[in-house]
Every structure is written in C-alpha cells, then in structure tokens.
PDB file of N, CA and C in Angstrom:
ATOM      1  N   UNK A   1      58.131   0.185 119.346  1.00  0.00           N
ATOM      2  CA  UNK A   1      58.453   0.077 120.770  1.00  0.00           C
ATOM      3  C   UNK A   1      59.919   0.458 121.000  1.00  0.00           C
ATOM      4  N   UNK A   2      60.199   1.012 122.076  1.00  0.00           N
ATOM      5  CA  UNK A   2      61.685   1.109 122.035  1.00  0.00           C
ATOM      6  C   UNK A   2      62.230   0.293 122.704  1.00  0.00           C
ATOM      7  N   UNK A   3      63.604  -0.022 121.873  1.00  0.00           N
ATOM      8  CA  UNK A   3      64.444  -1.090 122.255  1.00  0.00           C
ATOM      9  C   UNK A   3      64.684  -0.959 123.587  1.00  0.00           C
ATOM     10  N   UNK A   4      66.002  -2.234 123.823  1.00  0.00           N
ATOM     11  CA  UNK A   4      66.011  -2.909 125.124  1.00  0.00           C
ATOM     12  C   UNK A   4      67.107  -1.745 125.599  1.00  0.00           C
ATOM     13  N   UNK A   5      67.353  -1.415 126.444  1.00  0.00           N
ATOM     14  CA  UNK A   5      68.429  -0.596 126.786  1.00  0.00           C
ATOM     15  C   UNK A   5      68.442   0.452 126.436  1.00  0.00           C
ATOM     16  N   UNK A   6      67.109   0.897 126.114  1.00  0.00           N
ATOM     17  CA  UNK A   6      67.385   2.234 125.088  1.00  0.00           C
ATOM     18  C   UNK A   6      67.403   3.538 126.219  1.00  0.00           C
ATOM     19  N   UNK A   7      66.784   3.405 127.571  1.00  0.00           N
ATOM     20  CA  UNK A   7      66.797   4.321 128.507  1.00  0.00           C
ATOM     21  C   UNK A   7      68.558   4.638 129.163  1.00  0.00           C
ATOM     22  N   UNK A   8      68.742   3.497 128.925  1.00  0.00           N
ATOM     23  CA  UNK A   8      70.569   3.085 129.509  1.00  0.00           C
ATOM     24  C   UNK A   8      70.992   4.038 128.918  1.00  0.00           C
ATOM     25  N   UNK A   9      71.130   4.115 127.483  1.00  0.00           N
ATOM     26  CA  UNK A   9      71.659   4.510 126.283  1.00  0.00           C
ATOM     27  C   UNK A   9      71.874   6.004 126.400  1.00  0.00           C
ATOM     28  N   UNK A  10      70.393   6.339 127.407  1.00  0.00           N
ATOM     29  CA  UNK A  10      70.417   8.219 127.586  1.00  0.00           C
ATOM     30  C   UNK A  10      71.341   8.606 128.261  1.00  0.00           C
ATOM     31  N   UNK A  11      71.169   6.873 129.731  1.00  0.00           N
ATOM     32  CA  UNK A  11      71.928   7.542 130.851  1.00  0.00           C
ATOM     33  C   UNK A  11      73.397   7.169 130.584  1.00  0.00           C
ATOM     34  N   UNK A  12      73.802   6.628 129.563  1.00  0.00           N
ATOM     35  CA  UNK A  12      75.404   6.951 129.297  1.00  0.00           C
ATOM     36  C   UNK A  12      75.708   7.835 128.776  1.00  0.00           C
ATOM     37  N   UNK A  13      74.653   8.375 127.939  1.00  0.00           N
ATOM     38  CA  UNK A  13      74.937  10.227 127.462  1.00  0.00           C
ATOM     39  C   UNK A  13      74.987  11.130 128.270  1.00  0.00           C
ATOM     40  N   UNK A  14      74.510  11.073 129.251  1.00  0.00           N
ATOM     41  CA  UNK A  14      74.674  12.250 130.711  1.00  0.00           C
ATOM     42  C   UNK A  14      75.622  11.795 131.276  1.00  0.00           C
ATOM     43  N   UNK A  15      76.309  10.348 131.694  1.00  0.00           N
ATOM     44  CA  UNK A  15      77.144  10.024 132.299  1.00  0.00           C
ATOM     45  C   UNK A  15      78.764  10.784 131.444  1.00  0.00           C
ATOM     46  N   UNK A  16      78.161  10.652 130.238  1.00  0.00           N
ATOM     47  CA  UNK A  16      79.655  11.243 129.289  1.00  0.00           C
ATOM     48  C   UNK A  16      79.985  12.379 129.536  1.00  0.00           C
ATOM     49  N   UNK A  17      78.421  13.637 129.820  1.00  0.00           N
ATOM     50  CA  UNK A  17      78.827  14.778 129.760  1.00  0.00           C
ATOM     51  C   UNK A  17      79.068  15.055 131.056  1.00  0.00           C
ATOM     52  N   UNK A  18      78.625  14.316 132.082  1.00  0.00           N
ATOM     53  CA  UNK A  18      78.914  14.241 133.700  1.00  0.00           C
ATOM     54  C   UNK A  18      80.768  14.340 133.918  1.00  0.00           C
ATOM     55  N   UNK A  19      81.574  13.290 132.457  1.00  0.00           N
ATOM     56  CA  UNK A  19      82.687  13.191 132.867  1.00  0.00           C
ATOM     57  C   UNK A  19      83.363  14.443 131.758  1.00  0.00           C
ATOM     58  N   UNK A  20      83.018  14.199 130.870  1.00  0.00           N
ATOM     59  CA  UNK A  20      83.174  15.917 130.450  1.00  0.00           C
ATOM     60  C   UNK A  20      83.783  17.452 131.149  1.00  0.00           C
ATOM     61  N   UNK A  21      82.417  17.559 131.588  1.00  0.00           N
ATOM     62  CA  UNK A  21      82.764  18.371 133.081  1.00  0.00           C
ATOM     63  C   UNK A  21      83.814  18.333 133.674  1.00  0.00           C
ATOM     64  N   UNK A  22      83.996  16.870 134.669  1.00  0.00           N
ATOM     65  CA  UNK A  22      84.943  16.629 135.370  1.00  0.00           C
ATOM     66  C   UNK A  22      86.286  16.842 134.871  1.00  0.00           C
ATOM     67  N   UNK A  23      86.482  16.166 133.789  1.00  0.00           N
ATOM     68  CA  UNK A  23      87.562  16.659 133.127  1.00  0.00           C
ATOM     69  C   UNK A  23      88.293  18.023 133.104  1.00  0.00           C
ATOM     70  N   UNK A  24      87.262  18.768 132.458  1.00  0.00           N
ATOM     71  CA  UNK A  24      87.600  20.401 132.456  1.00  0.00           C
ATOM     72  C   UNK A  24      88.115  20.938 133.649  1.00  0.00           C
ATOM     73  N   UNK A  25      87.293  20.360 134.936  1.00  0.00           N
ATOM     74  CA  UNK A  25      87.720  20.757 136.570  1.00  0.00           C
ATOM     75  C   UNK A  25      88.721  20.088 136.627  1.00  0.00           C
ATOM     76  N   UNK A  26      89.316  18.879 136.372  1.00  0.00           N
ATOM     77  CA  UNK A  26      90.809  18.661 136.542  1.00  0.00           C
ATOM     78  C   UNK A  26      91.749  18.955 135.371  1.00  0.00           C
ATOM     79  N   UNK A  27      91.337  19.976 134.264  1.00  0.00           N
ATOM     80  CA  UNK A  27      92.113  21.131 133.556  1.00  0.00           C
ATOM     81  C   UNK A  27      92.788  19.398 132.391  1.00  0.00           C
ATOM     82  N   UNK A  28      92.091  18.482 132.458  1.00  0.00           N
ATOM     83  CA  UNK A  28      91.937  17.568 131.406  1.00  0.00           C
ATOM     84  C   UNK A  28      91.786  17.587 130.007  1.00  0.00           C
ATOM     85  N   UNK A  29      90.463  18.520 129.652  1.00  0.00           N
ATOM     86  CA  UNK A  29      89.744  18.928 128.740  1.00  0.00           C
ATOM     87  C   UNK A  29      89.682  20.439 128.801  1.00  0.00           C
ATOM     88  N   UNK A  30      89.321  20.948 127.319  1.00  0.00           N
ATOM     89  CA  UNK A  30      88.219  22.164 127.325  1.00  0.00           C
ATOM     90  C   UNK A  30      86.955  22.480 127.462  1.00  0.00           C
ATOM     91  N   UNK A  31      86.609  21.334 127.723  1.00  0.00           N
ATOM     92  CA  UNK A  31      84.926  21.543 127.358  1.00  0.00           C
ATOM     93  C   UNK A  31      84.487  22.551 128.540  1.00  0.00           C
ATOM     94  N   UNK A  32      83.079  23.287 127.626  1.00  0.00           N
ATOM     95  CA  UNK A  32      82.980  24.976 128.012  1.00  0.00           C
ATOM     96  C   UNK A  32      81.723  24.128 128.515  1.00  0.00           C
ATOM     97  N   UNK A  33      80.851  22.638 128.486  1.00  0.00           N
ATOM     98  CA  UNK A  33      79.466  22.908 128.717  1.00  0.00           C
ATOM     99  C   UNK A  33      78.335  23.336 127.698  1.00  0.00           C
ATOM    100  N   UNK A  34      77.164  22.950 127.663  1.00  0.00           N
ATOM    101  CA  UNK A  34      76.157  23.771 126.712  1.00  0.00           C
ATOM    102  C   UNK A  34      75.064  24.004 127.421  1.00  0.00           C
ATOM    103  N   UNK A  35      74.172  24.426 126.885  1.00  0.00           N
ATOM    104  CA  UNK A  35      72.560  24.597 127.249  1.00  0.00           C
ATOM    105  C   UNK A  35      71.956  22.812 127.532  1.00  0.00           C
ATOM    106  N   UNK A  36      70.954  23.200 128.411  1.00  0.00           N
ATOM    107  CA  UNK A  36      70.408  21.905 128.005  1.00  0.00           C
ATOM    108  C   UNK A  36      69.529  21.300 127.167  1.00  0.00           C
ATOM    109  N   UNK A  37      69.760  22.107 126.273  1.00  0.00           N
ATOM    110  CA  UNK A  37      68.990  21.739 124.835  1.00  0.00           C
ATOM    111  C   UNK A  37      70.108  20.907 123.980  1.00  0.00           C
ATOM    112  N   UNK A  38      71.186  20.867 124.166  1.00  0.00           N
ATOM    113  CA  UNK A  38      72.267  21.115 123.290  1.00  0.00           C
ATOM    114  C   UNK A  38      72.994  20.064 123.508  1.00  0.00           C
ATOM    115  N   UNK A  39      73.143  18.936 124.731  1.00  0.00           N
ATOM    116  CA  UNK A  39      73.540  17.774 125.192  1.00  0.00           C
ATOM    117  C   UNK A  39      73.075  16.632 124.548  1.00  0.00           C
ATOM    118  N   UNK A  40      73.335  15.496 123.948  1.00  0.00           N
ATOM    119  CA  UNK A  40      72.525  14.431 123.702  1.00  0.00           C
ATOM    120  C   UNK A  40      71.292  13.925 124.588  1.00  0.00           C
ATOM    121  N   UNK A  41      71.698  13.940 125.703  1.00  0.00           N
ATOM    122  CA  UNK A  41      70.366  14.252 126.974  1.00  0.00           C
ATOM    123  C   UNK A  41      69.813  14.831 126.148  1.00  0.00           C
ATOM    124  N   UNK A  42      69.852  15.923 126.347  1.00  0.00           N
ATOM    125  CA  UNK A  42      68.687  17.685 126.008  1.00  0.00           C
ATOM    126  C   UNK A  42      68.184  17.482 124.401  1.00  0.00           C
ATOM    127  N   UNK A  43      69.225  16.643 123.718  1.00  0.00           N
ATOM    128  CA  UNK A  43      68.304  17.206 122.348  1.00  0.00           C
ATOM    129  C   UNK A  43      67.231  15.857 122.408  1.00  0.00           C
ATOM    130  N   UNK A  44      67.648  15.035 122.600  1.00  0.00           N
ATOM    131  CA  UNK A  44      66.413  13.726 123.449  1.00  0.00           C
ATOM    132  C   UNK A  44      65.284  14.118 123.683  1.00  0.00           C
ATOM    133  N   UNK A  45      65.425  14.996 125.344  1.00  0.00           N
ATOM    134  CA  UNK A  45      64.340  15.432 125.657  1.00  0.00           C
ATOM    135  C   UNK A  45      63.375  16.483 125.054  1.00  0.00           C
ATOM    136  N   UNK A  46      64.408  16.930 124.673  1.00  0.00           N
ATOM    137  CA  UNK A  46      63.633  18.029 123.536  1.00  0.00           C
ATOM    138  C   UNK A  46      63.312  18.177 122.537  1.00  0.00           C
ATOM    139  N   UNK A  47      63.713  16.514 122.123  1.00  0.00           N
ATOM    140  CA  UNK A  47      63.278  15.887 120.532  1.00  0.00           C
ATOM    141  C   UNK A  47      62.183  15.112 120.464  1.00  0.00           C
ATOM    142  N   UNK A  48      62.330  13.660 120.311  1.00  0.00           N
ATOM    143  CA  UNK A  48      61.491  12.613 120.336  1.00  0.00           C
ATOM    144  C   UNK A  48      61.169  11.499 121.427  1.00  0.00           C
ATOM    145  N   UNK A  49      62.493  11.907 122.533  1.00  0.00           N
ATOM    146  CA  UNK A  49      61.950  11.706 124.052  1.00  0.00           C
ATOM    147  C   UNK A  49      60.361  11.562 124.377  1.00  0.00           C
ATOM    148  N   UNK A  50      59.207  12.989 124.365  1.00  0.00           N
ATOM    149  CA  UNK A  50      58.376  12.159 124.632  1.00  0.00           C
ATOM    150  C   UNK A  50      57.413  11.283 123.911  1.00  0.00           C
ATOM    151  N   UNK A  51      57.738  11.174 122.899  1.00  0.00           N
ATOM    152  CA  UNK A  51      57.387  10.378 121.801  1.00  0.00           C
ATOM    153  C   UNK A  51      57.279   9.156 122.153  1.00  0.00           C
ATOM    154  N   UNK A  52      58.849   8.970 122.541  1.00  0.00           N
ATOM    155  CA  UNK A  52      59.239   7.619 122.773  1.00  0.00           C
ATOM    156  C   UNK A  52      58.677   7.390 123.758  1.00  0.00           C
ATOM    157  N   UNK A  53      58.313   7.992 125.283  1.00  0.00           N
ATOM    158  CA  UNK A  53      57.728   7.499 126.322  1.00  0.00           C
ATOM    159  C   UNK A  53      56.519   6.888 126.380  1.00  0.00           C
ATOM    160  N   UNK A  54      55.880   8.223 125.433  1.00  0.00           N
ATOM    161  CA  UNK A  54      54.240   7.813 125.341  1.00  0.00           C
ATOM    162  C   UNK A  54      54.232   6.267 125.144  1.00  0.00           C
ATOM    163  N   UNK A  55      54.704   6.152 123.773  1.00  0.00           N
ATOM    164  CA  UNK A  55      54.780   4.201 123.305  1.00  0.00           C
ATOM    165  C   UNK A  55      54.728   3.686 124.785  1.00  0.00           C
ATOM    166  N   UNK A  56      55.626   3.763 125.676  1.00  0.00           N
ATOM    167  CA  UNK A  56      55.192   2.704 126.539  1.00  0.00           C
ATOM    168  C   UNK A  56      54.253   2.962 127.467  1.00  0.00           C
ATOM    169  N   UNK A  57      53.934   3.921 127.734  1.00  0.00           N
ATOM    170  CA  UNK A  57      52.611   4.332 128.403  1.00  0.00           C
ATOM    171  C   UNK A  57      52.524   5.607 128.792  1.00  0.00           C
ATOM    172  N   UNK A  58      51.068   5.725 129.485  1.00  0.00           N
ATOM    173  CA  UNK A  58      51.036   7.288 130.314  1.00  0.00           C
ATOM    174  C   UNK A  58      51.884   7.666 131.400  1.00  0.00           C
ATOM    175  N   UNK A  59      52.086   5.818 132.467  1.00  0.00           N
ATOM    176  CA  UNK A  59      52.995   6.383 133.596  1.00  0.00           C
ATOM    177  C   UNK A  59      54.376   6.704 132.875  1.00  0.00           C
ATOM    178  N   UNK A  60      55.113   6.419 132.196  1.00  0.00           N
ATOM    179  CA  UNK A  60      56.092   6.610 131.506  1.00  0.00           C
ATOM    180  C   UNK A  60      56.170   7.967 131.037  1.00  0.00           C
ATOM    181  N   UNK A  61      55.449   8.218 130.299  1.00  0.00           N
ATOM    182  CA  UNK A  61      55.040   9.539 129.979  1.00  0.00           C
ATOM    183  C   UNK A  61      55.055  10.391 131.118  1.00  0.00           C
ATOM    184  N   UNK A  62      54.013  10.560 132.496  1.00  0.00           N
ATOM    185  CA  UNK A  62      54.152  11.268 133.556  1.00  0.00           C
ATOM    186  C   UNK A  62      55.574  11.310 134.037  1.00  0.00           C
ATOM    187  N   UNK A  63      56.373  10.282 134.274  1.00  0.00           N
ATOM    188  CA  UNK A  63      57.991   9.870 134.510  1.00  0.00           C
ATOM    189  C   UNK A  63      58.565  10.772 133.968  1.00  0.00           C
ATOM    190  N   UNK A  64      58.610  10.786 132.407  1.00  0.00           N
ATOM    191  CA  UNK A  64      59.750  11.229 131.633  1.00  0.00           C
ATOM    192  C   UNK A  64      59.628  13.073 132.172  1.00  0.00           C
ATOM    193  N   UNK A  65      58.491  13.726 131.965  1.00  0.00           N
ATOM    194  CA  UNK A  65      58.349  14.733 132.735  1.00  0.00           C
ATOM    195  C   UNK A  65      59.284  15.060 133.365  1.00  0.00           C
ATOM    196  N   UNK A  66      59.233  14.350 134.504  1.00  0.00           N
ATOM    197  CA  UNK A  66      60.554  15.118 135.822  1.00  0.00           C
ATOM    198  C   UNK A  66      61.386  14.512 135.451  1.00  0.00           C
ATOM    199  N   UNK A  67      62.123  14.611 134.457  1.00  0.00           N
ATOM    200  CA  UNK A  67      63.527  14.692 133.740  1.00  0.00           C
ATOM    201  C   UNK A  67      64.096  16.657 133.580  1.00  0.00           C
ATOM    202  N   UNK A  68      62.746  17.235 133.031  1.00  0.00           N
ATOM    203  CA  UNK A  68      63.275  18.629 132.841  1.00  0.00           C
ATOM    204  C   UNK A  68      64.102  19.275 133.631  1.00  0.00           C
ATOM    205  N   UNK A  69      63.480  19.240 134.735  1.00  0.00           N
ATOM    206  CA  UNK A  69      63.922  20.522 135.750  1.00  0.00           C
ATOM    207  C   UNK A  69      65.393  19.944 136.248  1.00  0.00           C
ATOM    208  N   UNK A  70      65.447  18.582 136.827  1.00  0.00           N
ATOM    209  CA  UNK A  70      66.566  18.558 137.230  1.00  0.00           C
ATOM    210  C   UNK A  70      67.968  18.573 136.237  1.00  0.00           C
ATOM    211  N   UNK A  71      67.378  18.335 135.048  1.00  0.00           N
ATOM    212  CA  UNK A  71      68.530  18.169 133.646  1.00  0.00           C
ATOM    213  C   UNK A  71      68.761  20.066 133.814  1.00  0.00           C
ATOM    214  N   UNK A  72      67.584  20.738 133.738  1.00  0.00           N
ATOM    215  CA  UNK A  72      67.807  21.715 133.352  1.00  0.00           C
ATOM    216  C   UNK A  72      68.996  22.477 134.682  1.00  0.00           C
ATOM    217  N   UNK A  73      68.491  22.254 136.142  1.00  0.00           N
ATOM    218  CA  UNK A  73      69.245  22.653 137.141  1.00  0.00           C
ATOM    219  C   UNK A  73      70.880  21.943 137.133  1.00  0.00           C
ATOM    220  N   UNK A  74      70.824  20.761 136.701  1.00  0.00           N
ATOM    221  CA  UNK A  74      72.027  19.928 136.506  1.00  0.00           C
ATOM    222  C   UNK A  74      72.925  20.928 135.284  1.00  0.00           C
ATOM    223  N   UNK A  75      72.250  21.542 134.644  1.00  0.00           N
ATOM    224  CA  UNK A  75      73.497  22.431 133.588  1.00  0.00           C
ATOM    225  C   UNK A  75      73.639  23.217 133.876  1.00  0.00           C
ATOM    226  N   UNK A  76      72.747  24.176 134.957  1.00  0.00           N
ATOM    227  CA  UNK A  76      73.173  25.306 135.369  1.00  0.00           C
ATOM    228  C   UNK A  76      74.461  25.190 136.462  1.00  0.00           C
ATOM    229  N   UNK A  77      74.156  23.717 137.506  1.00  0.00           N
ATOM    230  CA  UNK A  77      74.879  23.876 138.189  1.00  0.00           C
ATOM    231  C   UNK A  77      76.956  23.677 137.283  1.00  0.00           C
ATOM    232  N   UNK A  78      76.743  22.519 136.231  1.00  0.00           N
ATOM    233  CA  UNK A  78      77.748  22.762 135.623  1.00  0.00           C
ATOM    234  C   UNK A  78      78.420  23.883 135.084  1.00  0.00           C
ATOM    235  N   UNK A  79      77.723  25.186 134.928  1.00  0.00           N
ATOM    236  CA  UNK A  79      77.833  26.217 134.348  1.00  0.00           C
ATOM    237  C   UNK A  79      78.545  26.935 134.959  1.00  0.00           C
ATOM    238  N   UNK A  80      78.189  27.000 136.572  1.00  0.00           N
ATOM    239  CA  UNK A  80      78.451  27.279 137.858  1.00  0.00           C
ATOM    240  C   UNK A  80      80.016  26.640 138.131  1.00  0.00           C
ATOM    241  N   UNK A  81      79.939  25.798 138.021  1.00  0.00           N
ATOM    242  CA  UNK A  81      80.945  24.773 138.498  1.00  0.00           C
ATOM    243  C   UNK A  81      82.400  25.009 137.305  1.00  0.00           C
ATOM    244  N   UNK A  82      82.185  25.314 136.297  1.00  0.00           N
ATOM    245  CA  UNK A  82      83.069  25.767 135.356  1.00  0.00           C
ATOM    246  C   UNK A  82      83.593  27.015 135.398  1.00  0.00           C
ATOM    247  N   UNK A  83      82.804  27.997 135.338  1.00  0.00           N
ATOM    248  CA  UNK A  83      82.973  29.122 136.209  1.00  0.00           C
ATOM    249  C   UNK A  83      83.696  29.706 137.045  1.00  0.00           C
ATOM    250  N   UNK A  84      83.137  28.745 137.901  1.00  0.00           N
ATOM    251  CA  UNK A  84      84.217  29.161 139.463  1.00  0.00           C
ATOM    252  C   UNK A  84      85.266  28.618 139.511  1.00  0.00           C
ATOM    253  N   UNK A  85      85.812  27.388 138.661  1.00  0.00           N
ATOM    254  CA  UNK A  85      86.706  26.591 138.525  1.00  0.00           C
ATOM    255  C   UNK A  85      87.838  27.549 137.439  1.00  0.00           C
ATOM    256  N   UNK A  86      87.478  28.318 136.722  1.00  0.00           N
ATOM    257  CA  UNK A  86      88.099  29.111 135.879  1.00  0.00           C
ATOM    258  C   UNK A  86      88.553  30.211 136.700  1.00  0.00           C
ATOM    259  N   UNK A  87      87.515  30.784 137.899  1.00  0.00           N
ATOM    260  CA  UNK A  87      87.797  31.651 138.371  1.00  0.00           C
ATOM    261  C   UNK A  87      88.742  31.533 139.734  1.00  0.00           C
ATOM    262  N   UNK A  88      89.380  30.315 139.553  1.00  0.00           N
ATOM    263  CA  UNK A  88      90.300  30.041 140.865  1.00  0.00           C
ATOM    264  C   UNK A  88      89.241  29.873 142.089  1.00  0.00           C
ATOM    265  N   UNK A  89      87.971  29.924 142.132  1.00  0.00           N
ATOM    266  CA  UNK A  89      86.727  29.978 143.027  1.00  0.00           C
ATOM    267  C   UNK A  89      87.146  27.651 143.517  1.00  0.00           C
ATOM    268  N   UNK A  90      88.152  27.577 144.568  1.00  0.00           N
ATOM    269  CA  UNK A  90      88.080  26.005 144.644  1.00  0.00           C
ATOM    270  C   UNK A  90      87.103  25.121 145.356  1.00  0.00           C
ATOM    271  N   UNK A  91      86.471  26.256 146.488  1.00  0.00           N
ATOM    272  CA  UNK A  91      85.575  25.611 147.222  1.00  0.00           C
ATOM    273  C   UNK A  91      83.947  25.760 146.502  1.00  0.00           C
ATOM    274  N   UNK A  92      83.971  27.364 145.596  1.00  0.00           N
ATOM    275  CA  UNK A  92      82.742  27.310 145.004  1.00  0.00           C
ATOM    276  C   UNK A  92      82.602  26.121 144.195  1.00  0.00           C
ATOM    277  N   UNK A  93      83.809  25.877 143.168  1.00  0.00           N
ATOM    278  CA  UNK A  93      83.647  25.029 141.940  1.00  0.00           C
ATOM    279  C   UNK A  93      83.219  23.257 142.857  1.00  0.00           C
ATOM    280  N   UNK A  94      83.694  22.747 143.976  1.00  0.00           N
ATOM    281  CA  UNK A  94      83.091  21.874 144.853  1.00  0.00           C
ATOM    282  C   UNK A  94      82.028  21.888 145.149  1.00  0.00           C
ATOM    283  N   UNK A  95      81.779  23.176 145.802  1.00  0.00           N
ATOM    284  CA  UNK A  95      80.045  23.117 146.061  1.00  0.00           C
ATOM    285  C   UNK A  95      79.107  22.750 144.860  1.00  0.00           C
ATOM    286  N   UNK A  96      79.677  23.458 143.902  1.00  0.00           N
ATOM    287  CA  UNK A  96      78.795  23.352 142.205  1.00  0.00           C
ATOM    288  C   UNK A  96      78.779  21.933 141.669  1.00  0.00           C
ATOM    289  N   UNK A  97      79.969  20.957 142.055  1.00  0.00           N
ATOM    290  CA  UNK A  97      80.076  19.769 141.676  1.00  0.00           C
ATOM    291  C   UNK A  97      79.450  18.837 142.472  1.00  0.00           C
ATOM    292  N   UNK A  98      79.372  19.368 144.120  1.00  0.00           N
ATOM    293  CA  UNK A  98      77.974  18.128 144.577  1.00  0.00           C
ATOM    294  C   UNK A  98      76.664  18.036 143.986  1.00  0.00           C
ATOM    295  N   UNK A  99      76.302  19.442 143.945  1.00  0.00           N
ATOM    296  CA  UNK A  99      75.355  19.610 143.106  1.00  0.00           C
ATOM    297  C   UNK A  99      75.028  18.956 141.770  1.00  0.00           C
ATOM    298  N   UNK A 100      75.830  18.682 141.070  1.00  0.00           N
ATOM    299  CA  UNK A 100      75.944  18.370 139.769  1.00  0.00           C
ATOM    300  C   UNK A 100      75.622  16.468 139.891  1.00  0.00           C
ATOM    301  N   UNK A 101      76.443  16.471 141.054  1.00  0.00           N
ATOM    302  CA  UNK A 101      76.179  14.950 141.152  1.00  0.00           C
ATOM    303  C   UNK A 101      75.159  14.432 141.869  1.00  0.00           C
ATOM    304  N   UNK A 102      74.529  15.484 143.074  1.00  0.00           N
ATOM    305  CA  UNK A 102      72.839  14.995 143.125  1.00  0.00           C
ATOM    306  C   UNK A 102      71.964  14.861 142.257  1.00  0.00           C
ATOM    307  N   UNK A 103      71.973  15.954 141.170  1.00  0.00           N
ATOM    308  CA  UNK A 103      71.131  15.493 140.395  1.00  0.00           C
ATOM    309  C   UNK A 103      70.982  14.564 139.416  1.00  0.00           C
ATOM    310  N   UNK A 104      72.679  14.472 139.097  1.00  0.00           N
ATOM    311  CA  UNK A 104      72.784  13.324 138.493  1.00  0.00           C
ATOM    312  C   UNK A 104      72.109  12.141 138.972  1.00  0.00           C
ATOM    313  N   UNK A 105      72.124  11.651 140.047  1.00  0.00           N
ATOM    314  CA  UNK A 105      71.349  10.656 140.807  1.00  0.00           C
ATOM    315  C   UNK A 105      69.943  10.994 140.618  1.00  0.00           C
ATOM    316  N   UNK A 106      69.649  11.764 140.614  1.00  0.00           N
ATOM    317  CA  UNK A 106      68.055  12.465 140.028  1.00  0.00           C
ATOM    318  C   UNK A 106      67.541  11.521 138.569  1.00  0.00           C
ATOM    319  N   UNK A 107      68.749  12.466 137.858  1.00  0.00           N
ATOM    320  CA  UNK A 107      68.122  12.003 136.694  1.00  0.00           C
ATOM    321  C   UNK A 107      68.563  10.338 136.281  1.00  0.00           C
ATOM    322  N   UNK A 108      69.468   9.828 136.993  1.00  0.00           N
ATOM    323  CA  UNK A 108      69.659   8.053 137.022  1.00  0.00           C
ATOM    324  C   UNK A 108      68.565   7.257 137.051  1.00  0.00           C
ATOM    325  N   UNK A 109      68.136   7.778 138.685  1.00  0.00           N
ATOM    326  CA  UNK A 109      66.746   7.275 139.273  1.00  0.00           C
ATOM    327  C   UNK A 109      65.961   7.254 138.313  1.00  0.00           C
ATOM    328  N   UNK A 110      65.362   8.628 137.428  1.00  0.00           N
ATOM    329  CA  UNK A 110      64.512   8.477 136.178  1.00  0.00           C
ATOM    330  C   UNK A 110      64.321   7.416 135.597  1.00  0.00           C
ATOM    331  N   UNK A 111      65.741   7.535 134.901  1.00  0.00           N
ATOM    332  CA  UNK A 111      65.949   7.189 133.501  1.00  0.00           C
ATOM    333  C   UNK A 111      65.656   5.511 133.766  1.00  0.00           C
ATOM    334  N   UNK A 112      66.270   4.843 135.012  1.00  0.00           N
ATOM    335  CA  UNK A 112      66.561   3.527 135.195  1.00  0.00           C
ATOM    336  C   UNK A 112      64.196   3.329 135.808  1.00  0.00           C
ATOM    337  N   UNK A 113      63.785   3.996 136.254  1.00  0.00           N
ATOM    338  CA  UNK A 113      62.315   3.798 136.121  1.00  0.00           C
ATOM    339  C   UNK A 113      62.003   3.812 134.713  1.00  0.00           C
ATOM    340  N   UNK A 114      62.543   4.367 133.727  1.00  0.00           N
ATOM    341  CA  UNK A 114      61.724   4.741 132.301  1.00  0.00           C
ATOM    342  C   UNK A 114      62.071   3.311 131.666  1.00  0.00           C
ATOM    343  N   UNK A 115      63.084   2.880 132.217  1.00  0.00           N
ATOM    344  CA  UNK A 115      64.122   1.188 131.394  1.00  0.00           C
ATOM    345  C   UNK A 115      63.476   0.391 131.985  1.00  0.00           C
ATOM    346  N   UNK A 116      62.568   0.355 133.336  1.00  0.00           N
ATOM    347  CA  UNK A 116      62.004  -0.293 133.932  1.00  0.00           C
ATOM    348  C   UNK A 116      60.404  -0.521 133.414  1.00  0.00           C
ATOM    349  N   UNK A 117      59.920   0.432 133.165  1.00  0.00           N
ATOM    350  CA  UNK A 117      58.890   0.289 132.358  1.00  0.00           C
ATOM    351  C   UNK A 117      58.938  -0.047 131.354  1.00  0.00           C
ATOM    352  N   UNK A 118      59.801  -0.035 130.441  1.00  0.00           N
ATOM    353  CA  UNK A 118      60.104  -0.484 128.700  1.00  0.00           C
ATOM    354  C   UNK A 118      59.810  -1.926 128.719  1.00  0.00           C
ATOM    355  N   UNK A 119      60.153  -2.803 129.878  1.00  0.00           N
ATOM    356  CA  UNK A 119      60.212  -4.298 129.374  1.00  0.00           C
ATOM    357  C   UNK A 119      59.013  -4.823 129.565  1.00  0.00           C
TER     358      UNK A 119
END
C-alpha cells in the first residue's frame, strides 16, 4: 500500500521544480528546465506512478490519468517561460508564468485527490 503522505511527497517535487523555474526568472539559478519525463514528477509518472495508483483502486487509477497532459503542458509552458525570459521577452516570460501556475493548481488538485484516496 502506499504510505501516508506519499502523494504530498510528489507534490513537493513539482513544488521544487515550480521554484526552480522561478528562480532562473529572477536570474537566481541556472536551471535550463527538462522534459517531462525527466522531473521527479515525470519520472514518477512515467515510472511506477501507475502502479502505485492501481493499489489503491480503479478511481485512483482513472485520477492519476489526468496528471499527463497538464504536467506535460506545465513544462512546455516553463520552456516558454525560460525562453522568453532569456530573450528579454518580460511580458511574454509573465504570460508563460501564469500559465505555469494554473496548472500547477491542476496538478495540486490531483495529487491532493490521489492522498485523499490513499487513506
């Protein structure tokens, strides 16, 4: 079964690379960003993620699902957002960062249903 907090656990790994990002846009950090295969998120989901869901059930399982698209749109928009932020682009690299943070709320919402089902 998976442990207690173990959905938390994802969403402090997106929250890290959420501040990651941010960083780089306030010229903090280097970080260039990866694929979303390539994030602790992404190798999750693209590892033993649904493994782990199944254990707690099918709705869980259906849940973990719509994790993809928005993880996957959530790196593009970072991609975007780095980008334009490199490219002196100040209002693009903003637009790219609301973005980044709707979906973040996307994938919160998930993750905190998937922690909700675990217990």
């Amino acid at each position: 079964m998976v442990g207690n907090a173990f959905f938390f656990r994802r969403l402090n790994d997106h929250i890290q690379y959420l501040k990651k990002v941010q960083g780089a846009i306030e010229d903090k950090n280097s970080f260039e960003g990866t694929d979303p295969h390539h994030c602790k998120l992404g190798e999750w989901l693209y590892g033993t993620g649904p493994e782990e869901a199944a254990v707690i059930g099918v709705k869980a399982a259906t849940i973990f699902k719509e994790l993809f698209e928005p993880h996957e749109r959530f790196h593009n928009a970072s991609h975007r957002a780095l980008e334009k932020h490199a490219a002196g682009d100040h209002e693009g690299c903003e637009k790219e960062m609301t973005e980044m943070h709707t979906l973040s709320g996307v994938l919160v919402n998930i993750l905190i249903k998937l922690d909700d089902l675990s217990h």
